[in-house]
Protein backbone atom coordinates (compact mmCIF):
# COMPACT_ATOMS: atom_id res chain seq x y z
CA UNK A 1 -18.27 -35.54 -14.96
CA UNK A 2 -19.37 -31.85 -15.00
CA UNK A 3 -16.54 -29.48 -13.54
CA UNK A 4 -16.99 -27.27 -10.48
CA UNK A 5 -17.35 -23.88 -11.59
CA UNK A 6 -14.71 -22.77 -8.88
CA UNK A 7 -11.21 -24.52 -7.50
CA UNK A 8 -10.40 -22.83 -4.18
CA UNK A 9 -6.69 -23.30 -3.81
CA UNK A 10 -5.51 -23.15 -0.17
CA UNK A 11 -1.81 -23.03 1.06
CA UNK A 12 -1.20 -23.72 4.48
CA UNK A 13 1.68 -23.27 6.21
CA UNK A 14 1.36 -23.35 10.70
CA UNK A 15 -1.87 -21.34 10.23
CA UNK A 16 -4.06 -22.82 13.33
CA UNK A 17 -6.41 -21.55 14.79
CA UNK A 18 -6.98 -19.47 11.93
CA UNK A 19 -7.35 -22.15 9.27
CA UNK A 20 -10.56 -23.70 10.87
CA UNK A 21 -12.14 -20.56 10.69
CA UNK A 22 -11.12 -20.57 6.48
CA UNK A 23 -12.36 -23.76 5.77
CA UNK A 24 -15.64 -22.83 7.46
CA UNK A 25 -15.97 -20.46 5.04
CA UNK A 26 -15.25 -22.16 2.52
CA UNK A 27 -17.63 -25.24 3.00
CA UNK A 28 -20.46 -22.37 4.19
CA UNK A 29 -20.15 -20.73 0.58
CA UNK A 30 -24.09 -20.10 -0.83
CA UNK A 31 -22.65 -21.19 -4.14
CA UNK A 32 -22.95 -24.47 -2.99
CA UNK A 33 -20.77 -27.67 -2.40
CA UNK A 34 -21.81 -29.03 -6.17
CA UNK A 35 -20.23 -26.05 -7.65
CA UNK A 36 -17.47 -25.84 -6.12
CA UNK A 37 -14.11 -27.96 -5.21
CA UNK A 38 -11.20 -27.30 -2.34
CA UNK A 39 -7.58 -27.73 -2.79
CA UNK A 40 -5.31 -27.35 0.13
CA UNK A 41 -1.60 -27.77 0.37
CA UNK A 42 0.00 -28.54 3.50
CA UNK A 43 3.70 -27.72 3.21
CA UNK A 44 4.73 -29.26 5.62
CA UNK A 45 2.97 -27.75 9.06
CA UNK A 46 4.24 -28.21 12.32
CA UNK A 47 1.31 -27.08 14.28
CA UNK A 48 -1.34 -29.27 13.69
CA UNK A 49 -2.65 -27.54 10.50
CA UNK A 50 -2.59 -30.69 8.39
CA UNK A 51 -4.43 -33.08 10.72
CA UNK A 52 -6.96 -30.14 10.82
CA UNK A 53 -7.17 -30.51 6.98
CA UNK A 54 -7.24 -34.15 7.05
CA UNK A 55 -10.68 -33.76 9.16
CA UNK A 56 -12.22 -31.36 6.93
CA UNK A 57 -11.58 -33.29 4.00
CA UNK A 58 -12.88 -36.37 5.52
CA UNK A 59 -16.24 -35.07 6.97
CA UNK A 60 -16.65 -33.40 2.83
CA UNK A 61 -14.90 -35.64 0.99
CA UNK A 62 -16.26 -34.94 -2.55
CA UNK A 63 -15.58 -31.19 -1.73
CA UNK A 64 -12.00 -31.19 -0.39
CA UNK A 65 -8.66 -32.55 -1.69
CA UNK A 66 -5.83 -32.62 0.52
CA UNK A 67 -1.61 -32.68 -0.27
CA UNK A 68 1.01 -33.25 2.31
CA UNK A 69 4.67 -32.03 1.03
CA UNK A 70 7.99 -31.10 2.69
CA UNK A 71 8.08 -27.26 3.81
CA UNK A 72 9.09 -25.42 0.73
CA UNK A 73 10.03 -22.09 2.53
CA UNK A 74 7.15 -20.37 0.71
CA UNK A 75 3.48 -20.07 -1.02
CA UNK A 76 4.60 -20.99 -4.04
CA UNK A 77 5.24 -24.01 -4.87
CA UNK A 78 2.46 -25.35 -2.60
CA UNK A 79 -0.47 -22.85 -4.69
CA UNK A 80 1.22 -24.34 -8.02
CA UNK A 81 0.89 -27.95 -7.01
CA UNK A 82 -2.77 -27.12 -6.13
CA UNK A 83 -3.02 -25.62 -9.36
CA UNK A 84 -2.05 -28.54 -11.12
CA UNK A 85 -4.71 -30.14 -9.35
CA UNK A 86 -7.64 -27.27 -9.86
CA UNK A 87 -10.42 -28.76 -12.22
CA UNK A 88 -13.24 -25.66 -12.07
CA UNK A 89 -13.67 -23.13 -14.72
CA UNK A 90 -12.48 -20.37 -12.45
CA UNK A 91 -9.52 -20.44 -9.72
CA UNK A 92 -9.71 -18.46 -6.51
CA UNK A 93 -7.06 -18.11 -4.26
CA UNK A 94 -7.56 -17.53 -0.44
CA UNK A 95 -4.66 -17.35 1.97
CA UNK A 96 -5.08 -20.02 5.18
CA UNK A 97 -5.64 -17.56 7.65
CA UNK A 98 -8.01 -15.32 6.19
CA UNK A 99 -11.71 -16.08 5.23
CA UNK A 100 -14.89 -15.14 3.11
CA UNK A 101 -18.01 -13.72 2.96
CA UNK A 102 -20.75 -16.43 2.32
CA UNK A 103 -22.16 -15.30 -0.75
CA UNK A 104 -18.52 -14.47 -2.08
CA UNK A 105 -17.85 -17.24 -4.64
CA UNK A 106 -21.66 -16.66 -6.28
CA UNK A 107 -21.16 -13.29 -6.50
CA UNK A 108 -17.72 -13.50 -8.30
CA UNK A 109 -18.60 -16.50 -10.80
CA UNK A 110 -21.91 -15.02 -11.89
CA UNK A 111 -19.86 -11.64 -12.75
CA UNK A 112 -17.34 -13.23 -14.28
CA UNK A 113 -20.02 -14.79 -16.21
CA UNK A 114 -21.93 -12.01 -17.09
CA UNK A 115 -19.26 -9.70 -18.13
CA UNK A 116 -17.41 -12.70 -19.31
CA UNK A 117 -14.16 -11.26 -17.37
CA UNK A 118 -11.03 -13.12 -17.08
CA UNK A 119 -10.20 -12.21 -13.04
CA UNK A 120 -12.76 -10.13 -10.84
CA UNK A 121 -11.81 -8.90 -7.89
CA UNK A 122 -14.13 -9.37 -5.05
CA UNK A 123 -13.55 -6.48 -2.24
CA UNK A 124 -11.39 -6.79 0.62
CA UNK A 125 -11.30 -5.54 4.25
CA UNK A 126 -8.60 -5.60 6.91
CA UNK A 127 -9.50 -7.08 10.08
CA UNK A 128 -7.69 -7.52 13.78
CA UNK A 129 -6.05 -4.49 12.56
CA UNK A 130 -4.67 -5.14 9.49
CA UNK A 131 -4.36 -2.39 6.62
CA UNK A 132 -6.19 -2.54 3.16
CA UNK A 133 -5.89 -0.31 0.55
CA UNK A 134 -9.16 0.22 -0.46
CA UNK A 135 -8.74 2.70 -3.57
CA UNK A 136 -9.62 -0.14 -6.42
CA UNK A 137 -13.20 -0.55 -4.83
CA UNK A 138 -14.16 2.88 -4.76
CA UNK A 139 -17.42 1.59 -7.25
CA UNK A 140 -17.95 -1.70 -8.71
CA UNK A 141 -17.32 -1.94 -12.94
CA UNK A 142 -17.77 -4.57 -15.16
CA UNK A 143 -14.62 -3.49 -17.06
CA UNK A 144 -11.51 -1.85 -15.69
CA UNK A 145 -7.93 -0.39 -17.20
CA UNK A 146 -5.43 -1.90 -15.76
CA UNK A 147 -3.03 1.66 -16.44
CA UNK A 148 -5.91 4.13 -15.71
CA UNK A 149 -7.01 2.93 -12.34
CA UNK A 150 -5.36 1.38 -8.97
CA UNK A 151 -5.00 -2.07 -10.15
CA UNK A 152 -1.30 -2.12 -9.90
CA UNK A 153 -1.66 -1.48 -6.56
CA UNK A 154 -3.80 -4.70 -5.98
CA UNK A 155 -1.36 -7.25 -6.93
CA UNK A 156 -2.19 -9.89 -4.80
CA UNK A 157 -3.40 -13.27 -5.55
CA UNK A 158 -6.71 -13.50 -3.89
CA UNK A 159 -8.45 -12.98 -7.07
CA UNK A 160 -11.37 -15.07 -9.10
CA UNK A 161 -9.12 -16.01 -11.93
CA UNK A 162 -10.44 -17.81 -15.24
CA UNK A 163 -8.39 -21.04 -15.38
CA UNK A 164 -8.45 -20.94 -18.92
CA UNK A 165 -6.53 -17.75 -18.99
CA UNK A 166 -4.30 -19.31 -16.43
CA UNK A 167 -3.47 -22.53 -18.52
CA UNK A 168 -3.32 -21.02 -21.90
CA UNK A 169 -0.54 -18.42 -20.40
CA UNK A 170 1.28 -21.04 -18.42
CA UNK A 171 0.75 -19.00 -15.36
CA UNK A 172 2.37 -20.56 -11.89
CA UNK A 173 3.78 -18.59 -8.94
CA UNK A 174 7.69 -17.83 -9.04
CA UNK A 175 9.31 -20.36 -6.69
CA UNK A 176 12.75 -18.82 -6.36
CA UNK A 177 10.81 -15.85 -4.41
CA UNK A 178 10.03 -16.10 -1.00
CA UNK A 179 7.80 -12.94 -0.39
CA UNK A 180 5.83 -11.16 -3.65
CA UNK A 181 5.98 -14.46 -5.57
CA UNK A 182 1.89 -13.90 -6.74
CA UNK A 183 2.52 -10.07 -8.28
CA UNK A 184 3.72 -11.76 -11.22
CA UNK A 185 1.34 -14.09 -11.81
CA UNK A 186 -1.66 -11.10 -11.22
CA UNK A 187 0.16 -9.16 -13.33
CA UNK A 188 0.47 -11.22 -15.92
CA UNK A 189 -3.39 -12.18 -16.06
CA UNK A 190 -4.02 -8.85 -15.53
CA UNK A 191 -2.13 -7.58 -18.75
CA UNK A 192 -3.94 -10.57 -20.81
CA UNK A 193 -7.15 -10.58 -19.78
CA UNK A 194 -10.01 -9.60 -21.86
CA UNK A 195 -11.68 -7.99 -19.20
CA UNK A 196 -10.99 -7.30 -15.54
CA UNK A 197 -13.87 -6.67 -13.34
CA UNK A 198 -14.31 -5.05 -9.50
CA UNK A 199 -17.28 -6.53 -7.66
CA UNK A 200 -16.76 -3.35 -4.68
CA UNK A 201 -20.21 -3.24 -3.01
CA UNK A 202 -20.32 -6.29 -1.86
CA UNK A 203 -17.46 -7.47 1.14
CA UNK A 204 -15.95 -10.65 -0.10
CA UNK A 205 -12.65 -11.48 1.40
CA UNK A 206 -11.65 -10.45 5.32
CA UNK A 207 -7.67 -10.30 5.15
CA UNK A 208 -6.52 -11.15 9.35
CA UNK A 209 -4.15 -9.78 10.74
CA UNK A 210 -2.14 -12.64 12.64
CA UNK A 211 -2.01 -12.09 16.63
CA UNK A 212 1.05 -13.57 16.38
CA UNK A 213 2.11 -11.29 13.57
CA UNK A 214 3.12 -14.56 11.36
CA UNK A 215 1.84 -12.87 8.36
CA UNK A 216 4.32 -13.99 6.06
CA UNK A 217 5.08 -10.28 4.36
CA UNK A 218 4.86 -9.36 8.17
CA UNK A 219 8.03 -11.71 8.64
CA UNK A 220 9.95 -10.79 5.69
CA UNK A 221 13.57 -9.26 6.55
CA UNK A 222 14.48 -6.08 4.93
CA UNK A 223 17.29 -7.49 2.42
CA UNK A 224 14.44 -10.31 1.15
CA UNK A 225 11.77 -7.01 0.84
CA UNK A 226 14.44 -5.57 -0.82
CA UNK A 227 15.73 -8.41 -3.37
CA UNK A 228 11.56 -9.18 -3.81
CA UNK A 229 10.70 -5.40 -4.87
CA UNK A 230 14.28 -6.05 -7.42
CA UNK A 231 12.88 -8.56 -9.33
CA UNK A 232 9.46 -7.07 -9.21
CA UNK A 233 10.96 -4.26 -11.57
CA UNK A 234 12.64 -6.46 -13.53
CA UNK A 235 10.30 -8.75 -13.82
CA UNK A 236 7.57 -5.25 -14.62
CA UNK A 237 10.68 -4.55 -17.45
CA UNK A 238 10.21 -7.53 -19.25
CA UNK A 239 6.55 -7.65 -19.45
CA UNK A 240 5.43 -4.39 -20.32
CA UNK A 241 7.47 -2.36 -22.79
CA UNK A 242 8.62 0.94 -21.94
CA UNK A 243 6.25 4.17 -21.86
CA UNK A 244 3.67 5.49 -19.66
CA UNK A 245 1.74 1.72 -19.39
CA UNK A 246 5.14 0.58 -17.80
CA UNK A 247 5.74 4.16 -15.52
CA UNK A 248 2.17 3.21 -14.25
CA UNK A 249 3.31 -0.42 -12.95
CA UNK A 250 6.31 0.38 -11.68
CA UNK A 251 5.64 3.62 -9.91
CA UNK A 252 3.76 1.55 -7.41
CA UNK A 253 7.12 -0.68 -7.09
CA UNK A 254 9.54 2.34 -6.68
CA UNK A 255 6.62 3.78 -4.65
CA UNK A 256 5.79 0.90 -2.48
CA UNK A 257 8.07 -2.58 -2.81
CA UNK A 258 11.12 0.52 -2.31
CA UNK A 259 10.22 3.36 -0.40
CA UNK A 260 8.52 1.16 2.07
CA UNK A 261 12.08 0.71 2.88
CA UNK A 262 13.06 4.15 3.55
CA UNK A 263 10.18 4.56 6.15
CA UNK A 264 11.55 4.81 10.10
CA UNK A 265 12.31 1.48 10.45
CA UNK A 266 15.61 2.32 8.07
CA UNK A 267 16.69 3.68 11.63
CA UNK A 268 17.13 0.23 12.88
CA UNK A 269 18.81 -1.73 10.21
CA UNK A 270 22.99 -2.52 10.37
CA UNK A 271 24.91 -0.05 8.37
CA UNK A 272 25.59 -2.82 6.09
CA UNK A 273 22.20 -3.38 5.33
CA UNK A 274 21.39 0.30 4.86
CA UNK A 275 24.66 0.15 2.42
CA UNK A 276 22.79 -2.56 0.34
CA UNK A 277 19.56 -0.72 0.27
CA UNK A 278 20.58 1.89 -1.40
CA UNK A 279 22.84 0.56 -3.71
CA UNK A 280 20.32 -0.90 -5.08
CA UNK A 281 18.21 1.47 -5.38
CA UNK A 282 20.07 3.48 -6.89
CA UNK A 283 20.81 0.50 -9.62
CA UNK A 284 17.26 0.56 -10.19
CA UNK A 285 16.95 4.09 -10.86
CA UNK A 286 19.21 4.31 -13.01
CA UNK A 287 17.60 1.85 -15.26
CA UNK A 288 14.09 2.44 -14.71
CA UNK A 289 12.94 5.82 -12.58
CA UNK A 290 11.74 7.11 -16.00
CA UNK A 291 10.16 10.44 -15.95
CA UNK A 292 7.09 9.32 -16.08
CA UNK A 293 7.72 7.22 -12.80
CA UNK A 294 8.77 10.06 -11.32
CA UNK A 295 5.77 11.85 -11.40
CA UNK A 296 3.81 9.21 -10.44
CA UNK A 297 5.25 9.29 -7.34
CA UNK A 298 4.80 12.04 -4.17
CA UNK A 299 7.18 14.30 -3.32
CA UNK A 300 8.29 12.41 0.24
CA UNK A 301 8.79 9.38 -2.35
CA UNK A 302 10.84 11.35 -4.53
CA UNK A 303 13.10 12.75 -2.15
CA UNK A 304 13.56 9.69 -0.03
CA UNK A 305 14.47 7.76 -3.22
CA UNK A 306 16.64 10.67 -4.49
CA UNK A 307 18.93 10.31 -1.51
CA UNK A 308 19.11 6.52 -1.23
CA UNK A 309 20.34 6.59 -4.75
CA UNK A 310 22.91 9.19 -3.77
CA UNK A 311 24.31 6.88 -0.90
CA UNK A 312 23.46 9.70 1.48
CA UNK A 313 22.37 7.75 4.40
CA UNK A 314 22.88 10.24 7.16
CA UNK A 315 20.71 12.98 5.50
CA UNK A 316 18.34 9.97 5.19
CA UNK A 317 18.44 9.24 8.47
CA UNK A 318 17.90 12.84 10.19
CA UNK A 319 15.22 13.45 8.37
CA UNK A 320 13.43 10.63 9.79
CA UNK A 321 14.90 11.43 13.14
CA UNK A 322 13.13 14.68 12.80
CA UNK A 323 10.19 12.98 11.63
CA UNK A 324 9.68 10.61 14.69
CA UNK A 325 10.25 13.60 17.32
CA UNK A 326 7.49 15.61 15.25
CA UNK A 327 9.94 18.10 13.89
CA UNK A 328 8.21 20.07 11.19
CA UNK A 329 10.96 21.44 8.26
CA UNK A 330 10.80 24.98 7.37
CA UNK A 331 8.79 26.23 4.39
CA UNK A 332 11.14 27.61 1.84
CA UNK A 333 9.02 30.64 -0.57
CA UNK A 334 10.41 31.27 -3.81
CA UNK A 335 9.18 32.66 -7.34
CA UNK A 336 5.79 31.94 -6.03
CA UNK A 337 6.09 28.26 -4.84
CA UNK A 338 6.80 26.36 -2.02
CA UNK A 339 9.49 24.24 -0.79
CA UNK A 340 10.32 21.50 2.15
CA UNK A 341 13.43 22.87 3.33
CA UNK A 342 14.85 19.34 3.96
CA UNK A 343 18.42 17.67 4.97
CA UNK A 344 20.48 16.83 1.92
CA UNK A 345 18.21 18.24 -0.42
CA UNK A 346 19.94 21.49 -1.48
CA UNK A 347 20.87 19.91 -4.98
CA UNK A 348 17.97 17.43 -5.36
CA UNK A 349 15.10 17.77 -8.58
CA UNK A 350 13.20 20.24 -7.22
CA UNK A 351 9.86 18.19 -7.09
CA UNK A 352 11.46 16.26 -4.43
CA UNK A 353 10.48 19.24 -1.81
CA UNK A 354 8.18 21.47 -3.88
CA UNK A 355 4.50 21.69 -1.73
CA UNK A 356 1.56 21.15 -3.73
CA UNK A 357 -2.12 20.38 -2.28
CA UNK A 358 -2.79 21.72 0.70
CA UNK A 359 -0.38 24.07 1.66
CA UNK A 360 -2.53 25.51 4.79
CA UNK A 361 -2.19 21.89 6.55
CA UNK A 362 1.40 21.89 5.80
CA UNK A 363 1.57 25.42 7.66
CA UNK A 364 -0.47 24.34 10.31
CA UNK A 365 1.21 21.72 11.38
CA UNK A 366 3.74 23.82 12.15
CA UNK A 367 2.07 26.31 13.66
CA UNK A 368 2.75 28.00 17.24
CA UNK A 369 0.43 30.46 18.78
CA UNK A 370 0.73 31.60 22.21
CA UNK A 371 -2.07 33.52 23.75
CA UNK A 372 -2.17 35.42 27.18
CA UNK A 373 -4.41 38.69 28.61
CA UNK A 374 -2.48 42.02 29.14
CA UNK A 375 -5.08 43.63 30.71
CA UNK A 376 -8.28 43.77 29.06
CA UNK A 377 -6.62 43.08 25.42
CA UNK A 378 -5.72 39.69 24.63
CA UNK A 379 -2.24 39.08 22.80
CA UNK A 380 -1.90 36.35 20.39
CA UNK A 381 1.69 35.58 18.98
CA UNK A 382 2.13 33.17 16.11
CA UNK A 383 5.10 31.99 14.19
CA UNK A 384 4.67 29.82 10.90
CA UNK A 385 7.75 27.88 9.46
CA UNK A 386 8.03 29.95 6.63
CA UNK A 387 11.20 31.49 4.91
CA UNK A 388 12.10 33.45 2.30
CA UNK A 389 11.67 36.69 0.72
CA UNK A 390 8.45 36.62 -0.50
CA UNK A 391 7.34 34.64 2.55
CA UNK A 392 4.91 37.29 3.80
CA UNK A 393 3.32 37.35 0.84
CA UNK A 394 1.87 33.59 0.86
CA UNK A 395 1.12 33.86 4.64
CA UNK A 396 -1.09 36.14 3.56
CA UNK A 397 -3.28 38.07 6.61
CA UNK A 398 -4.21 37.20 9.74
CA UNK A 399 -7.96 37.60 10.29
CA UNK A 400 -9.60 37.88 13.21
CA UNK A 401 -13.33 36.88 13.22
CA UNK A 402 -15.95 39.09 15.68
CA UNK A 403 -17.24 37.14 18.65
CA UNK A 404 -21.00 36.25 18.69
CA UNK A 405 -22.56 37.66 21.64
CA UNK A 406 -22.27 34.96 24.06
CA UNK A 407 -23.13 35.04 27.78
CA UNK A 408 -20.39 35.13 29.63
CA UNK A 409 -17.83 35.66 26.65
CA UNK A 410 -16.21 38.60 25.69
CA UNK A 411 -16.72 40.45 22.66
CA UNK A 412 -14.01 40.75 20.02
CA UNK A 413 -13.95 43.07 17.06
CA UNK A 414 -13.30 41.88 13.91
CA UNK A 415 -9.69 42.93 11.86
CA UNK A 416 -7.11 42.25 9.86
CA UNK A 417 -3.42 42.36 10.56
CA UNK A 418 -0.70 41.33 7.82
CA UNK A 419 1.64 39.47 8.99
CA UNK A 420 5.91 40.64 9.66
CA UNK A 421 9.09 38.47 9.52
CA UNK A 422 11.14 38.57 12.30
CA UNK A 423 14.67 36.53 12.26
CA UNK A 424 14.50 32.58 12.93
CA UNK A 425 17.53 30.79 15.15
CA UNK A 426 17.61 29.18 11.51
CA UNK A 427 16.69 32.15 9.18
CA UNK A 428 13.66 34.38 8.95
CA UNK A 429 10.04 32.95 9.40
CA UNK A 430 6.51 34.54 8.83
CA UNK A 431 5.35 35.94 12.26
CA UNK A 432 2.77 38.03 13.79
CA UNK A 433 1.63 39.73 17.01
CA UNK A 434 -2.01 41.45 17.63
CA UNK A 435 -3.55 42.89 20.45
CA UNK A 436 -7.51 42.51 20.45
């Protein structure tokens, strides 16, 4: 018996009524039900998602295979047993409560064909709200580095994967982690592969965003985000020797897996589990915030890891105190750059507060201008967050553009006024004052 050219590997886990809407999908695929074959895992559903498989599979039952097992308390072990199952040349992985564009499967396969690529990766959008980085599909390419581009920050399963490639390496999902448990196994058919390939201009996969926000990295508790972005490192350390191929894995995990901790919601965790946070961070740094990690990374990244690894949780927290009340930090000037003057950063690596970019956002964000008539002149008063001595030097002049002659409008002249610093309640800033 020929084999499918694709095993769909489903695991399902309380995903009603979101699963229905996947396996119509699936069974509507253009590649048609002779080239294809459906494995689905329930582990162990409470909510009537494997009674909903057990209709699917017997309305199509030379399409879809069906496994009951206990709950395992995760994806993985449910995706390998499907795996061991999986016949086709290729393996695609869709989660149970998302779903895919008809002509998805045909699309992949006859890339991975012509290119003769090991995993392609179909493009993905959010939907119901849900947020996806979209970076790796800026153009479609039969060939992509896996150091030079944003696949590291595309880890996830839901890939067309070349079973042989899958088989040869041994590759099954880690079962002793609950959350990030496919990174490894992308990663590691990633770093094999003969070729990877990004089909971008064509929608293939719509990721949902769960009303019920059941999502299962939705779910995840800080200390399990925590322990899953630990062994993502380690796991990154042991693959990939060190130099700048390793520095461009693991900045996304410092970057992402890490700092996504530090974000507000570090505001309301238990001391303890702030405690734990950055201890081990700050483990991890020490072994492997190389450098070249480093300047991966942006500068809030840098500074937010910088004081987690110092255990200084308070600085930590007021500055994302400040951040939630829309405090903007004043602009330190010196020798020519520019500088977040932030809370515990006075003794921090300097590229965790240098500005670079777009310094005139930064300053306009902070920006206050008052305006008001004194007779026929009009007053404007502005004071920029800038200190420093050389601070009037980067603020530059103010200019003030003439008015077209509009009815009704006053006419302005055009000038120029440089700018003076006046004294700050915390130091001096760059101010000015014109009368037009």
């Amino acid at each position: 018996m020929t084999p499918p050219d694709v095993s769909v590997v489903v695991a399902v886990y309380n995903t009603m009524p979101h699963l229905r809407d996947c396996l119509d999908s699936l069974i509507g695929q253009s590649i048609g039900l002779d080239r294809m074959e459906i494995v689905a895992v329930d582990d162990g559903s409470t909510d009537g998602s494997g009674e909903e498989l057990e209709e699917f599979a017997a309305r199509y039952p030379e399409t879809i295979r069906v496994v009951h097992q206990a709950n395992s308390g995760g994806p993985a072990a449910p995706s390998n047993r499907a795996l061991d199952l999986a016949t086709g040349r290729f393996v695609y992985f869709v989660g149970a409560d998302d779903h895919l564009a008809q002509d998805a499967l045909r699309r992949m396969v006859a890339m991975a064909d012509e290119y003769e690529s090991d995993v392609v990766l179909g493009r993905m959008v959010g939907t119901n709200g849900r947020s996806v980085p979209q970076t790796v599909y800026a153009e479609t390419s039969p060939d992509v580095d896996l150091y030079g581009s944003a696949l590291p920050y595309s880890l996830s399963n839901t890939k067309l994967f070349r079973r042989e490639l899958v088989e040869r390496l041994g590759l099954r999902f880690r079962e002793d982690m609950p959350i990030f448990s496919d990174q490894p196994f992308t990663l590691t058919a990633f770093v094999h592969a003969r070729r990877i390939s990004v089909l971008a201009d064509y929608v293939c996969y719509f990721a949902v965003r769960r009303t019920d926000g059941n999502n299962i990295t939705n779910k995840a508790d800080p200390l399990a985000q925590l322990r899953g972005g630990e062994q993502l490192i380690e796991f990154v350390a042991e693959l990939i020797p060190p130099g700048d191929e390793r520095d461009a894995v693991l900045a996304r995990h410092f970057g992402w897996e890490l700092a996504k901790l530090l974000r507000e919601e570090f505001l309301g965790f238990e001391e303890p589990v702030r405690r734990r946070i950055c201890e081990t961070i700050a483990r991890m740094s020490e072994l492997y915030l190389t450098p070249g990690v480093r300047a991966r990374l942006n500068a809030t990244q840098r500074y937010r890891l910088a004081l987690a690894a110092r255990g200084r949780i308070e600085a930590l927290r007021k500055s994302l105190r400040d951040q939630q009340a829309g405090i903007h930090p004043a602009i330190l000037v010196r020798d020519g750059q520019a500088f977040c003057c932030l809370p515990g950063a006075d003794d921090l690596p300097e590229d965790c507060t240098r500005l670079t970019g777009n310094l005139a956002g930064r300053l306009s964000a902070g920006l206050r201008l008052v305006a008001a008539w004194q007779g026929r002149n009009l007053e404007l008063a502005g004071e920029l967050p800038l200190t420093g001595e050389d601070a009037r030097v980067v603020a530059g002049t103010v200019h003030v553009r003439k008015a077209k002659d509009l009815r009704g409008c006053r006419r302005l002249p055009g000038l120029d006024l440089p700018p003076h610093a006046v004294p700050g309640p915390e130091g001096p800033a760059a101010s000015f004052r014109l009368l037009v």
